[in-house]
PDB file of N, CA and C in Angstrom:
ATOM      1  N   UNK A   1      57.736-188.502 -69.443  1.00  0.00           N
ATOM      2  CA  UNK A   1      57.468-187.522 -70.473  1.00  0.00           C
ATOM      3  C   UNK A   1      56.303-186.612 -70.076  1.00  0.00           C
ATOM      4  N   UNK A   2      55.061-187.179 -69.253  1.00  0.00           N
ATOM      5  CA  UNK A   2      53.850-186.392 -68.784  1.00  0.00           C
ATOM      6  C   UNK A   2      54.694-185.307 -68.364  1.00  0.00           C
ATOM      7  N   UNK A   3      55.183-185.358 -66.818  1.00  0.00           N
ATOM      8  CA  UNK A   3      55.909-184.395 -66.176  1.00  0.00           C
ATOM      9  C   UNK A   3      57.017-183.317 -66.754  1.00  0.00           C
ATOM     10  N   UNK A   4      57.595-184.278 -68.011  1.00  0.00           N
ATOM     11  CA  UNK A   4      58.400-182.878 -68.466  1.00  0.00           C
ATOM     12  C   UNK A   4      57.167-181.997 -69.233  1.00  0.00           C
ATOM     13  N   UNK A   5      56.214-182.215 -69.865  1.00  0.00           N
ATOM     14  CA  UNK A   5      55.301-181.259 -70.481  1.00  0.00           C
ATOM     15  C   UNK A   5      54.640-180.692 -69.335  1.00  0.00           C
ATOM     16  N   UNK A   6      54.173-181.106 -68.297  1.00  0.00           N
ATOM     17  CA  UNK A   6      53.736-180.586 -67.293  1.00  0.00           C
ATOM     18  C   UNK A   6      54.515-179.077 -66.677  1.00  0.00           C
ATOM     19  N   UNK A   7      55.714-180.073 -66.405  1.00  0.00           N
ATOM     20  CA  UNK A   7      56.449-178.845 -65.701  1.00  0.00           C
ATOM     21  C   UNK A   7      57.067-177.673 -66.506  1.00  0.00           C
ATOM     22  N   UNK A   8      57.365-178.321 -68.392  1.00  0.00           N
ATOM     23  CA  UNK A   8      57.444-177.454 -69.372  1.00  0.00           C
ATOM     24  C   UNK A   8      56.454-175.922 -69.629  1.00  0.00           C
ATOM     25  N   UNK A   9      55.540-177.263 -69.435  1.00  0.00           N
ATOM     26  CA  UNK A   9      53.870-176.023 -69.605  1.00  0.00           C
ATOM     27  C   UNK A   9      53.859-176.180 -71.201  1.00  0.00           C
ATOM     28  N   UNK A  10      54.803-177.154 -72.221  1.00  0.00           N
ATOM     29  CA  UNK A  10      54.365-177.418 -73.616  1.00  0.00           C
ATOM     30  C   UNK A  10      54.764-178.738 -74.053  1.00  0.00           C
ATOM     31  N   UNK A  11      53.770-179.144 -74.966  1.00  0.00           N
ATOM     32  CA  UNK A  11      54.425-180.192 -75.247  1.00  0.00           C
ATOM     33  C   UNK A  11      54.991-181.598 -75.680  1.00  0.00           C
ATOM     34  N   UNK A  12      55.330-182.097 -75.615  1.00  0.00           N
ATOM     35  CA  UNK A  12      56.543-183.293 -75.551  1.00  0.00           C
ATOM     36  C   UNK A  12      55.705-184.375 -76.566  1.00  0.00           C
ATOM     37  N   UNK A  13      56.920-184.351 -77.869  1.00  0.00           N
ATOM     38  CA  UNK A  13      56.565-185.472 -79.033  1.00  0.00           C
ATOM     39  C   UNK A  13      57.201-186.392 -78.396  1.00  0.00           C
ATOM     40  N   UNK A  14      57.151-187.879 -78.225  1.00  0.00           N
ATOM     41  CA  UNK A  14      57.851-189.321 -78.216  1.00  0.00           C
ATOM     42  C   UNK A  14      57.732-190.007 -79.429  1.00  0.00           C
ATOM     43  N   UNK A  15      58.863-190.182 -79.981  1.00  0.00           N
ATOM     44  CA  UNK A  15      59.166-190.841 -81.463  1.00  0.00           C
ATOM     45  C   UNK A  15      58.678-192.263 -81.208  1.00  0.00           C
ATOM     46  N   UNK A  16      58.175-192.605 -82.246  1.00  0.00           N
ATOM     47  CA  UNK A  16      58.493-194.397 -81.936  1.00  0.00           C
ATOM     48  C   UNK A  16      59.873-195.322 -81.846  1.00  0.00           C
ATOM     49  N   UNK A  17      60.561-194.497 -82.802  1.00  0.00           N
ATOM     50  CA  UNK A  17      61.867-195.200 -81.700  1.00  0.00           C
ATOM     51  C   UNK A  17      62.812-193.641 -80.901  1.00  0.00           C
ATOM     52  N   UNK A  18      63.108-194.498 -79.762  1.00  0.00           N
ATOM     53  CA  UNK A  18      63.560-193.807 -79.101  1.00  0.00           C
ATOM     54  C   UNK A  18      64.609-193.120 -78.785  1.00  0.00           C
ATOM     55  N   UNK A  19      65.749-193.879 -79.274  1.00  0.00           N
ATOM     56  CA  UNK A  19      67.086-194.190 -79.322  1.00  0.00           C
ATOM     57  C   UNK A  19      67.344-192.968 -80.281  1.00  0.00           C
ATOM     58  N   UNK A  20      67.207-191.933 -80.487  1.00  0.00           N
ATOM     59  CA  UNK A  20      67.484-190.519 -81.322  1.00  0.00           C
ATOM     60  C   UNK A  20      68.786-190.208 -81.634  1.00  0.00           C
ATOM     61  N   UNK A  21      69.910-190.481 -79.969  1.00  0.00           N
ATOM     62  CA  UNK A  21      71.174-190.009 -80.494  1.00  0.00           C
ATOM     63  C   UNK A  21      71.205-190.910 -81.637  1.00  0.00           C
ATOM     64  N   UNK A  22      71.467-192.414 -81.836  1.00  0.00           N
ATOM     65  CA  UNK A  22      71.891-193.561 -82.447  1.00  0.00           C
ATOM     66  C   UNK A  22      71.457-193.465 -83.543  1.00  0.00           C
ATOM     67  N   UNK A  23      69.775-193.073 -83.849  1.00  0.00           N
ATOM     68  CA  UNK A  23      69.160-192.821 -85.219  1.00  0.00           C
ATOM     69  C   UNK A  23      70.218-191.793 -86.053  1.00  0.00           C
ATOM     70  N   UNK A  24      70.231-190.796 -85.731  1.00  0.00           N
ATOM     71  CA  UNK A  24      70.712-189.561 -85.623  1.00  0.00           C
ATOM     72  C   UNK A  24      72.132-189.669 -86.274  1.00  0.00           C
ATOM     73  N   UNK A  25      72.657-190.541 -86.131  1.00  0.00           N
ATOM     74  CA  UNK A  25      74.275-191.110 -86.109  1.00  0.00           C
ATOM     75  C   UNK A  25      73.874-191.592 -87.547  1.00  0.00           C
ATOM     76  N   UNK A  26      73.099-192.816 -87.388  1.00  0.00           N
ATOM     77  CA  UNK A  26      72.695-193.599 -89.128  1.00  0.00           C
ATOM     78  C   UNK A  26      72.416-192.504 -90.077  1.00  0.00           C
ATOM     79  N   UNK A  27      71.649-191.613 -89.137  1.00  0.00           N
ATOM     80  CA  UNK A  27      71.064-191.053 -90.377  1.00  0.00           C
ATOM     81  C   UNK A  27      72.242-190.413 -91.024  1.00  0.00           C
ATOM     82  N   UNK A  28      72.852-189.724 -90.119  1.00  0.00           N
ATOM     83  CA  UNK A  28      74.046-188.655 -90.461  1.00  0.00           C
ATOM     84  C   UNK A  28      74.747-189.554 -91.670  1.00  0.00           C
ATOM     85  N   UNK A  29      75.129-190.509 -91.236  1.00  0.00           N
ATOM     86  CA  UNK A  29      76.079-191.551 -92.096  1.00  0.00           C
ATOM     87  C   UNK A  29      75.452-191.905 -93.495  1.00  0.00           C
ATOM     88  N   UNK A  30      73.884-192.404 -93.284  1.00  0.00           N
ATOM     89  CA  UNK A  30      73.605-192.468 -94.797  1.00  0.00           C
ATOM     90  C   UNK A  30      73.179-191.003 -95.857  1.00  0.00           C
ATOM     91  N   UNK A  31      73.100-190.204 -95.050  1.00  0.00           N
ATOM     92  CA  UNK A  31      73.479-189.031 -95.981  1.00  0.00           C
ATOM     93  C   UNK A  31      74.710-188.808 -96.522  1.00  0.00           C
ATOM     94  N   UNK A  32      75.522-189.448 -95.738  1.00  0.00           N
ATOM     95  CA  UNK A  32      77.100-189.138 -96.374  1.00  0.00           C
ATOM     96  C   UNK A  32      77.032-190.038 -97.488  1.00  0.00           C
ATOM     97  N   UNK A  33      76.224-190.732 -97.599  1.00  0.00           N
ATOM     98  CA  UNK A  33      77.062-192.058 -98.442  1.00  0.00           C
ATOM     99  C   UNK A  33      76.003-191.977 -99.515  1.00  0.00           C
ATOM    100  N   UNK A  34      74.288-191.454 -99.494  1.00  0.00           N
ATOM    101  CA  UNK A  34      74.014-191.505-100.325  1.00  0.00           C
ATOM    102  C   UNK A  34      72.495-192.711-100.187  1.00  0.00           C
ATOM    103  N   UNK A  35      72.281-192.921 -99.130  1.00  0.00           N
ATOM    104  CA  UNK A  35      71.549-194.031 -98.984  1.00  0.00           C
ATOM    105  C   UNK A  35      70.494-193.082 -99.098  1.00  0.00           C
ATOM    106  N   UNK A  36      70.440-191.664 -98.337  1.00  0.00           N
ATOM    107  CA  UNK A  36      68.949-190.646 -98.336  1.00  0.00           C
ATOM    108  C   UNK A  36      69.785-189.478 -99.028  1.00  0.00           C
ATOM    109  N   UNK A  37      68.545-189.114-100.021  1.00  0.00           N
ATOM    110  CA  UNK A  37      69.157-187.786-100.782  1.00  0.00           C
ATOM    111  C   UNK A  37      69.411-186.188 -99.666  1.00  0.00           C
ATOM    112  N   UNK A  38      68.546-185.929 -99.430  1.00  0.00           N
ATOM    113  CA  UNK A  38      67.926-185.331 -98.687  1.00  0.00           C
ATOM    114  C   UNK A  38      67.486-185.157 -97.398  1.00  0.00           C
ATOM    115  N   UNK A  39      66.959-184.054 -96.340  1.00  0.00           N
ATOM    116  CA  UNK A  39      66.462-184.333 -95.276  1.00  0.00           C
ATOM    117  C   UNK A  39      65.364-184.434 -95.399  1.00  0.00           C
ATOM    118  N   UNK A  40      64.741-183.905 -96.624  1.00  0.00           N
ATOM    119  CA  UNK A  40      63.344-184.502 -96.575  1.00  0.00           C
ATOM    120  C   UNK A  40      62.821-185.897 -96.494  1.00  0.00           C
ATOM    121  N   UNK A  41      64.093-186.697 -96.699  1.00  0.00           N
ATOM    122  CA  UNK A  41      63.530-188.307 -97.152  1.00  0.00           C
ATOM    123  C   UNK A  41      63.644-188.529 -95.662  1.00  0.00           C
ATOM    124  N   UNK A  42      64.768-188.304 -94.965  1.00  0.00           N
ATOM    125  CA  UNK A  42      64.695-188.772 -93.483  1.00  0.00           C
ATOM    126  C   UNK A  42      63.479-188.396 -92.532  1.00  0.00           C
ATOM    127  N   UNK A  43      62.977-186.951 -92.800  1.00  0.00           N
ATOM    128  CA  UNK A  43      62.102-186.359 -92.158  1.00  0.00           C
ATOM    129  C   UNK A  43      61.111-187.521 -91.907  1.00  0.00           C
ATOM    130  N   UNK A  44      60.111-187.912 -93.755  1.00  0.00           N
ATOM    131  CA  UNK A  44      59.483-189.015 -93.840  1.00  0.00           C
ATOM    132  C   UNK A  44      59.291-189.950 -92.902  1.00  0.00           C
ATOM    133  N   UNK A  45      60.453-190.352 -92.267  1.00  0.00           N
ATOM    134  CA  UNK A  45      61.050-191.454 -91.419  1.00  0.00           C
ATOM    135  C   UNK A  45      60.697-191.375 -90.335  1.00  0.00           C
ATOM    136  N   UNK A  46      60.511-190.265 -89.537  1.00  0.00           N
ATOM    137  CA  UNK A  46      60.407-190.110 -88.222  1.00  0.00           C
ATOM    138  C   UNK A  46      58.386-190.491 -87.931  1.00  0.00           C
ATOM    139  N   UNK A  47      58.417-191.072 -87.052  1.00  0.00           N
ATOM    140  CA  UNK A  47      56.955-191.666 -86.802  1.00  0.00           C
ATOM    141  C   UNK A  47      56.709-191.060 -84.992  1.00  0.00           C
ATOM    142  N   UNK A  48      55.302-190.739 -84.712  1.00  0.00           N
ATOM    143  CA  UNK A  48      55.102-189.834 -83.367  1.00  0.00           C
ATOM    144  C   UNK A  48      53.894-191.257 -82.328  1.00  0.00           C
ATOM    145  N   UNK A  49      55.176-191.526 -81.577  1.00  0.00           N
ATOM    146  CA  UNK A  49      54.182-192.531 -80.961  1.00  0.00           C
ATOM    147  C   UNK A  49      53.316-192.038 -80.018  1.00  0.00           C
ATOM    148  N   UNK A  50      53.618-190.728 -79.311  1.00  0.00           N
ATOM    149  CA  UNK A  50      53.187-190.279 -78.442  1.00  0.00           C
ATOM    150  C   UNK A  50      52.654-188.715 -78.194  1.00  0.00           C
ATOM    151  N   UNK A  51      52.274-188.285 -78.439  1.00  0.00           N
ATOM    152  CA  UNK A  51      52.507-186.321 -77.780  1.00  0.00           C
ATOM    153  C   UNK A  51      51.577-186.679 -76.366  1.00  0.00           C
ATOM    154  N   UNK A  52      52.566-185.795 -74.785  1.00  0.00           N
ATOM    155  CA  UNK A  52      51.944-185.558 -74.082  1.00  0.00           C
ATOM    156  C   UNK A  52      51.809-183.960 -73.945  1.00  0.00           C
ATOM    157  N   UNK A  53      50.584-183.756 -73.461  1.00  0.00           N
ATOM    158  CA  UNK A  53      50.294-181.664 -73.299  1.00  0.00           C
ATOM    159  C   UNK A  53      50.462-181.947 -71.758  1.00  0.00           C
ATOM    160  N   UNK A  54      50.532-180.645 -71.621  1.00  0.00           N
ATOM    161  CA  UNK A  54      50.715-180.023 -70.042  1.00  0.00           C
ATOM    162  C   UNK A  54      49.337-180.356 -70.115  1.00  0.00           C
ATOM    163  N   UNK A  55      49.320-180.932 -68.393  1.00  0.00           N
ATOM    164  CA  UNK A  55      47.676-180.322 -67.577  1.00  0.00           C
ATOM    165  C   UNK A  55      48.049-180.296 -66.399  1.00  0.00           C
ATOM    166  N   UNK A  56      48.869-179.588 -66.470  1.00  0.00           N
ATOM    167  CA  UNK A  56      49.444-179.217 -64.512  1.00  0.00           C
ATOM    168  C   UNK A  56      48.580-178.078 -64.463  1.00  0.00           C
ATOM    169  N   UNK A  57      48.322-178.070 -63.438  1.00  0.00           N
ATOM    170  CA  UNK A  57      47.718-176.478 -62.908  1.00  0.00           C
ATOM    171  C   UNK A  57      48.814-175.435 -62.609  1.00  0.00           C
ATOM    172  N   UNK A  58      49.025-174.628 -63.098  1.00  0.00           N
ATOM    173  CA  UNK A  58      49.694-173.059 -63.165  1.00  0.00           C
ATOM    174  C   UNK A  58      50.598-173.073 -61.454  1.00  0.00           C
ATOM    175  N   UNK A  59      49.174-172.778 -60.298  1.00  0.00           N
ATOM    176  CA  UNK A  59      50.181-173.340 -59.068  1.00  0.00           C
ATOM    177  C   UNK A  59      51.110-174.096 -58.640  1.00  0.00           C
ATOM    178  N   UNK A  60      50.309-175.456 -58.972  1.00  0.00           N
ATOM    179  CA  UNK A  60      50.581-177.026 -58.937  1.00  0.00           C
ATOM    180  C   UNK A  60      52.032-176.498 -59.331  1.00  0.00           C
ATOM    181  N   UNK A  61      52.340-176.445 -61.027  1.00  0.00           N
ATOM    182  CA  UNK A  61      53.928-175.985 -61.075  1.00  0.00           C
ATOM    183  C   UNK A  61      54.407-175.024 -61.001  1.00  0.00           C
ATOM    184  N   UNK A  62      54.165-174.142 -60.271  1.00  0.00           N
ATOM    185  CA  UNK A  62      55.285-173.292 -59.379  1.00  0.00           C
ATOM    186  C   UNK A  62      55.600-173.728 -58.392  1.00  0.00           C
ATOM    187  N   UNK A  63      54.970-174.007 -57.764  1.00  0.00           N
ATOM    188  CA  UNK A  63      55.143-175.076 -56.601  1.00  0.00           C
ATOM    189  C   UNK A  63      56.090-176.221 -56.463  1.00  0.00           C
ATOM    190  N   UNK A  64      56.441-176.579 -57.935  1.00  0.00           N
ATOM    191  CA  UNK A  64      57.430-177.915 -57.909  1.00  0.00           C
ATOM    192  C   UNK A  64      58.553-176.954 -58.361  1.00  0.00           C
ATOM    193  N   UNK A  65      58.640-176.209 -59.134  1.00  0.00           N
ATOM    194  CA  UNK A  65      59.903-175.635 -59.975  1.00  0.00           C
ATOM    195  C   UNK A  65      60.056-174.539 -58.349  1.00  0.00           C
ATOM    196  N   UNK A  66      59.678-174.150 -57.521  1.00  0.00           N
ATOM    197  CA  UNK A  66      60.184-173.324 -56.771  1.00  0.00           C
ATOM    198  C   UNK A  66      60.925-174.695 -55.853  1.00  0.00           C
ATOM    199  N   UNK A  67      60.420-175.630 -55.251  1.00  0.00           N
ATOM    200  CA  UNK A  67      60.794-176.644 -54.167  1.00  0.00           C
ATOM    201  C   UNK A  67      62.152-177.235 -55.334  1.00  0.00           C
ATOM    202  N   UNK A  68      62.251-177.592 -57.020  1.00  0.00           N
ATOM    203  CA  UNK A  68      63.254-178.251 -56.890  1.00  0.00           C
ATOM    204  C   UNK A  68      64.781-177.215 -57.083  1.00  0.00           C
ATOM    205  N   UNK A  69      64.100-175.699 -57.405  1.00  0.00           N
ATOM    206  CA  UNK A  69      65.133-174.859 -57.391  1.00  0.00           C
ATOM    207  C   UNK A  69      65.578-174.849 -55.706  1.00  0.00           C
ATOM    208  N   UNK A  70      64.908-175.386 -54.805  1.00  0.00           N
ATOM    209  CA  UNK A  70      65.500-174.711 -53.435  1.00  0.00           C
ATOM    210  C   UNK A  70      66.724-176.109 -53.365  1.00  0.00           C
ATOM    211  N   UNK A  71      66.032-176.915 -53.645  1.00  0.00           N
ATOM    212  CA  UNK A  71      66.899-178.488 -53.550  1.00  0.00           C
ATOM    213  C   UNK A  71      68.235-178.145 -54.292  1.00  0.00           C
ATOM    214  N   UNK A  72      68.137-177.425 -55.930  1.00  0.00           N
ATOM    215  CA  UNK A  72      69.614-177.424 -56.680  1.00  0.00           C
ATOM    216  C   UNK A  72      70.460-176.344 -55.666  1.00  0.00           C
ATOM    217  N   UNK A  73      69.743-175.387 -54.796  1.00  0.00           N
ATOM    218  CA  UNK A  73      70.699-174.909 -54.236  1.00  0.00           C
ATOM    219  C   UNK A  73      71.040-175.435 -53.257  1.00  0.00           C
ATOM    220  N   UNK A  74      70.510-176.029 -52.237  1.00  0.00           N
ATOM    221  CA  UNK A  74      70.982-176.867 -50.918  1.00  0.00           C
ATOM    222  C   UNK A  74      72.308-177.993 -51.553  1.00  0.00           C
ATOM    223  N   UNK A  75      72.240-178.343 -52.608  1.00  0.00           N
ATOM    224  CA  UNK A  75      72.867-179.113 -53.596  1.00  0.00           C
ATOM    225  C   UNK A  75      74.646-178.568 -53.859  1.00  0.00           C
ATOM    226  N   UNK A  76      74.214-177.273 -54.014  1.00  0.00           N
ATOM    227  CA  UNK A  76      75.960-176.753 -54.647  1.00  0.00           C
ATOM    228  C   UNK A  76      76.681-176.813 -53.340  1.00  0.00           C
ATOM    229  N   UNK A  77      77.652-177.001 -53.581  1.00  0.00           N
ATOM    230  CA  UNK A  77      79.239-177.124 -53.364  1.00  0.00           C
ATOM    231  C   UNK A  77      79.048-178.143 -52.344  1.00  0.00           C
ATOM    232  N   UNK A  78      78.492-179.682 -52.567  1.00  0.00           N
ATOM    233  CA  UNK A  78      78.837-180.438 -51.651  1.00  0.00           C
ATOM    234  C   UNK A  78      79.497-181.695 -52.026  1.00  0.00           C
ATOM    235  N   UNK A  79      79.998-181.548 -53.204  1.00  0.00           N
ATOM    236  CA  UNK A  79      81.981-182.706 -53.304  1.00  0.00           C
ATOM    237  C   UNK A  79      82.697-181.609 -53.436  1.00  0.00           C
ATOM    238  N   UNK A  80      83.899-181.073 -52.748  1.00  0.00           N
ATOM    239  CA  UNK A  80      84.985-180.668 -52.856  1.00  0.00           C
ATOM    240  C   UNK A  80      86.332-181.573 -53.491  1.00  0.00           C
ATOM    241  N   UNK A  81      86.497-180.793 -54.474  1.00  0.00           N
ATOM    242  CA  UNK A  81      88.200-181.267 -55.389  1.00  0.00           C
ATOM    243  C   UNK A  81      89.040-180.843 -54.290  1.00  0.00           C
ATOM    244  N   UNK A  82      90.377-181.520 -54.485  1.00  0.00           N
ATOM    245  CA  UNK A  82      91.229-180.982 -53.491  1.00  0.00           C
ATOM    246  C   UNK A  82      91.757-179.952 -54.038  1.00  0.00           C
ATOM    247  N   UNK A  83      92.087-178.783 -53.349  1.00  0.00           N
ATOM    248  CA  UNK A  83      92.647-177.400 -53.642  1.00  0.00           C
ATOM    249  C   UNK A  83      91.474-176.632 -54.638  1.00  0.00           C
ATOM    250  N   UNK A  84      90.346-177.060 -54.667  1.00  0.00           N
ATOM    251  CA  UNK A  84      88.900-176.305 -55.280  1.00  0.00           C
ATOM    252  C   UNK A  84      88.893-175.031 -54.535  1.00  0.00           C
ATOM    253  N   UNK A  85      88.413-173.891 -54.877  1.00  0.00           N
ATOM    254  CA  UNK A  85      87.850-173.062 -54.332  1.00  0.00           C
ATOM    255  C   UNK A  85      86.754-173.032 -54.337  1.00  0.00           C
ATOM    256  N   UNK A  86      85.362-173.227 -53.013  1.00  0.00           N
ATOM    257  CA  UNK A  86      84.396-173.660 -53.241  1.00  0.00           C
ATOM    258  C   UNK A  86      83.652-172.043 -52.512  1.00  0.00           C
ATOM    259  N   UNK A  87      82.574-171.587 -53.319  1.00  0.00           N
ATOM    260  CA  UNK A  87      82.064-170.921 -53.083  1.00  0.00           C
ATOM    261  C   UNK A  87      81.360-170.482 -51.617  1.00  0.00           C
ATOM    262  N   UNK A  88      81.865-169.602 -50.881  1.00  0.00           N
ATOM    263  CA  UNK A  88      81.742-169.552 -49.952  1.00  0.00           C
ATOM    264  C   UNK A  88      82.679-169.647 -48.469  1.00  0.00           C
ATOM    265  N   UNK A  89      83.690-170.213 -48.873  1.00  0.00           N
ATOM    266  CA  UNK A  89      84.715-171.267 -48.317  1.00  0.00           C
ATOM    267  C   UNK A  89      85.660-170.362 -47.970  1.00  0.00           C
ATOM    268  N   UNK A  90      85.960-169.888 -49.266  1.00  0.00           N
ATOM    269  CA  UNK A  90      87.640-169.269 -49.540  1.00  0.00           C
ATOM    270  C   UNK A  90      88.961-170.447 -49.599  1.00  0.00           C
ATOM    271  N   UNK A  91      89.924-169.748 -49.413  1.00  0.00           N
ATOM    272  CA  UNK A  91      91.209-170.841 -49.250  1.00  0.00           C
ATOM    273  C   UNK A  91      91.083-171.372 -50.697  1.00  0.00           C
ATOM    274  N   UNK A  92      91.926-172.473 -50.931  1.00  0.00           N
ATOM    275  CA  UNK A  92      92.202-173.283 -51.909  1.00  0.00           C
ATOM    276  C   UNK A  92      93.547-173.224 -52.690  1.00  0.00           C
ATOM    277  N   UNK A  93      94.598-172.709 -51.513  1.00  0.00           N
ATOM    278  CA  UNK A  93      96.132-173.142 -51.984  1.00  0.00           C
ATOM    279  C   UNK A  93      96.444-171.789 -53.471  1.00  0.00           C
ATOM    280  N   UNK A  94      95.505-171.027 -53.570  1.00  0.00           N
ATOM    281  CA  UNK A  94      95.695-169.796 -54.794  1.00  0.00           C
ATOM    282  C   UNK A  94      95.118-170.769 -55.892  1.00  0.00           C
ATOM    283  N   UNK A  95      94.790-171.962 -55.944  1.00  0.00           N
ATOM    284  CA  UNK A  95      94.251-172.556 -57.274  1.00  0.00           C
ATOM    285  C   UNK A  95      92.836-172.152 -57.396  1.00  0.00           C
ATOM    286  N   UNK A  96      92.758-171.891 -58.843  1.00  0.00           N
ATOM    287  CA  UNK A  96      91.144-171.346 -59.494  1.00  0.00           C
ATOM    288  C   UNK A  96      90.654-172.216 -59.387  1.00  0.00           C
ATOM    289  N   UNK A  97      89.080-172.369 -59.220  1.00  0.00           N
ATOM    290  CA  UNK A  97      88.144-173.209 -59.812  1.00  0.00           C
ATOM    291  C   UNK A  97      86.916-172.748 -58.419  1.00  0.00           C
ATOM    292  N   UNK A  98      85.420-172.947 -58.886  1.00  0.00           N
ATOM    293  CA  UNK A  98      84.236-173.053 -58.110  1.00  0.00           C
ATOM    294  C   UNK A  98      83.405-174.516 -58.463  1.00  0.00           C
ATOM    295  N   UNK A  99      83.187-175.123 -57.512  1.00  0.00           N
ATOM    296  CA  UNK A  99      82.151-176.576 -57.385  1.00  0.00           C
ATOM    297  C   UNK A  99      80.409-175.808 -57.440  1.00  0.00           C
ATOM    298  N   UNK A 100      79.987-175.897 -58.600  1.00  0.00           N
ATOM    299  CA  UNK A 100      78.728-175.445 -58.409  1.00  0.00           C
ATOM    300  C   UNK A 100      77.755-176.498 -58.411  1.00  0.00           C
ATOM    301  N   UNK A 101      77.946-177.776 -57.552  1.00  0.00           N
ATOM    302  CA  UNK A 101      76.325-178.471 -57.565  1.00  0.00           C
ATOM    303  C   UNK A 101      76.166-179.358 -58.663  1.00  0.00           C
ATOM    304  N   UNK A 102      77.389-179.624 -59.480  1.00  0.00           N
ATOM    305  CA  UNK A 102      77.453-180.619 -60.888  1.00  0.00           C
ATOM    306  C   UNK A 102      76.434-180.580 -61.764  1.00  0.00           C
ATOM    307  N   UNK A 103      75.725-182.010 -61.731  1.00  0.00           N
ATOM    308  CA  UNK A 103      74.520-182.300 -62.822  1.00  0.00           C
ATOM    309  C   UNK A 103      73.342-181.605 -62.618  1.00  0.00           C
ATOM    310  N   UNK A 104      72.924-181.270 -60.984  1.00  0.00           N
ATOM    311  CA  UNK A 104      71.508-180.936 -60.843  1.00  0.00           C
ATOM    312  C   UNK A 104      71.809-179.471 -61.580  1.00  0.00           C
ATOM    313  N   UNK A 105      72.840-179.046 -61.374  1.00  0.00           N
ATOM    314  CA  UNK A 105      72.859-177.026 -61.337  1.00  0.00           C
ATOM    315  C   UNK A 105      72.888-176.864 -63.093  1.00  0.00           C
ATOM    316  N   UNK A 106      73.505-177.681 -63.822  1.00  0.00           N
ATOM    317  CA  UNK A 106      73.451-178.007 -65.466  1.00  0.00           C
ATOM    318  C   UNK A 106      71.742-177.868 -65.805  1.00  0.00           C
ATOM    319  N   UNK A 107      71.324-179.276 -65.299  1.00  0.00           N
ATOM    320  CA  UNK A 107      70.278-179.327 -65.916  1.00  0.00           C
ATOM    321  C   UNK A 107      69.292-178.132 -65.444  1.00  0.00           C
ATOM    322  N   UNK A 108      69.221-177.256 -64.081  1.00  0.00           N
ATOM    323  CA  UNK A 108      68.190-176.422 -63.344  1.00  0.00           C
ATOM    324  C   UNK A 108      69.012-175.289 -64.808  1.00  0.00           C
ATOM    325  N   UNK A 109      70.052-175.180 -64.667  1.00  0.00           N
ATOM    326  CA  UNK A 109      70.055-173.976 -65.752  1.00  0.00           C
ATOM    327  C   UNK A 109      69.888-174.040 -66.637  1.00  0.00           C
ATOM    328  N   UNK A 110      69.632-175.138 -67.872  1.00  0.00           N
ATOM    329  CA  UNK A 110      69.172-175.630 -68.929  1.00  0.00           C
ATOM    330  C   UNK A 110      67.593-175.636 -68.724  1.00  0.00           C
ATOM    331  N   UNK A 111      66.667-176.233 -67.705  1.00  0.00           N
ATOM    332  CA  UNK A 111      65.186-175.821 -67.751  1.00  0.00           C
ATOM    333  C   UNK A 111      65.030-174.481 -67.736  1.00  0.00           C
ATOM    334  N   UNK A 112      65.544-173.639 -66.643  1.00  0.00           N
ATOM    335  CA  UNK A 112      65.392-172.548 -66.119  1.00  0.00           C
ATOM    336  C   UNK A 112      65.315-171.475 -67.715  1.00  0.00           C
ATOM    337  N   UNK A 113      66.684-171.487 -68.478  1.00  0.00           N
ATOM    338  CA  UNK A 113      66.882-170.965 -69.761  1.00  0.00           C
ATOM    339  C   UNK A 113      65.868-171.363 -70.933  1.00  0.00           C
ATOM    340  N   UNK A 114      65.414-172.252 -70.896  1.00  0.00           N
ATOM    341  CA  UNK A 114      64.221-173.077 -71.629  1.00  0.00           C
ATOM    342  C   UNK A 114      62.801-172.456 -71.738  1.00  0.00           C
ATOM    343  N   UNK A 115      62.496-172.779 -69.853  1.00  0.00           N
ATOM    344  CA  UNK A 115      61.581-172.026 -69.560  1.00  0.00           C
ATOM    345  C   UNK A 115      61.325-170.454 -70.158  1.00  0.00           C
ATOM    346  N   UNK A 116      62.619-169.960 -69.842  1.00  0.00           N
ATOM    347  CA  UNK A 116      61.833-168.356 -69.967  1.00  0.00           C
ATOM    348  C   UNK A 116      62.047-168.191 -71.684  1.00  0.00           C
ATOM    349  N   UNK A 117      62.925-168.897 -72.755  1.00  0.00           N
ATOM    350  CA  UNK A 117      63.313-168.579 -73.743  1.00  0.00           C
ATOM    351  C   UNK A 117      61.867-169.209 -74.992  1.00  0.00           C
ATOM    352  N   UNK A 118      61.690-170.265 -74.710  1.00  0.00           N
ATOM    353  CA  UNK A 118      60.769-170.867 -75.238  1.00  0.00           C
ATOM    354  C   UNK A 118      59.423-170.229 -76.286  1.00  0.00           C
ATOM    355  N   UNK A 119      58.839-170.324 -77.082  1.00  0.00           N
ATOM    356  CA  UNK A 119      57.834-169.741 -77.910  1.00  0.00           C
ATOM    357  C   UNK A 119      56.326-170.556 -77.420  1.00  0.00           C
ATOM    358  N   UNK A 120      55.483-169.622 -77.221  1.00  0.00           N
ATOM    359  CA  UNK A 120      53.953-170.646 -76.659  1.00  0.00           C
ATOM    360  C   UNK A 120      53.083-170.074 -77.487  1.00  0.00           C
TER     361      UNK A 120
END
């Protein structure tokens, strides 16, 4: 959690429990049914075991967000589907599709969008 506020540059509550999707699920359910009126009663509920702040130095993270953007790209297109068209490649039997780098290239574009969208 340090490092995501770090590399965030804001940040990061840790609930006391952790398990959020699963809470999240109960909670949903006893609103249906009546167990909590409200979101205010659930709000109540939520307890902050942790906040970490950024104290990266400004360099320090550019320095990591430039080295792990070079990594998500060394990263793309290295499992090929059969008959994929993989960027760069060409070929692929006339079937559509591009392999962009799976999970790392998701999550680099989810920080990346974060990063610049974010309120400080």
């Amino acid at each position: 959690m340090q490092f995501q506020a770090d590399i965030l540059d804001t940040p990061v509550s840790r609930p006391v429990i952790p398990e959020t999707t699963a809470l999240g699920a109960a909670y949903a359910a006893g609103l249906a049914v009546g167990v909590w009126k409200d979101f205010g009663e659930l709000k109540a509920q939520w307890k902050l075991d942790r906040k970490f702040e950024s104290g990266m130095n400004a360099s320090v993270r550019s320095k990591y967000v430039r080295e792990w953007s070079r990594a998500v790209e060394k990263s793309k297109g290295w499992v090929v589907a059969e008959g994929a068209v993989v960027a760069g490649r060409g070929g692929g039997g006339g079937r559509k599709g591009l392999l962009l780098g799976g999970l790392g290239l998701a999550v680099g574009l989810g920080l990346g969008w974060y990063a610049g969208n974010r309120k400080k």
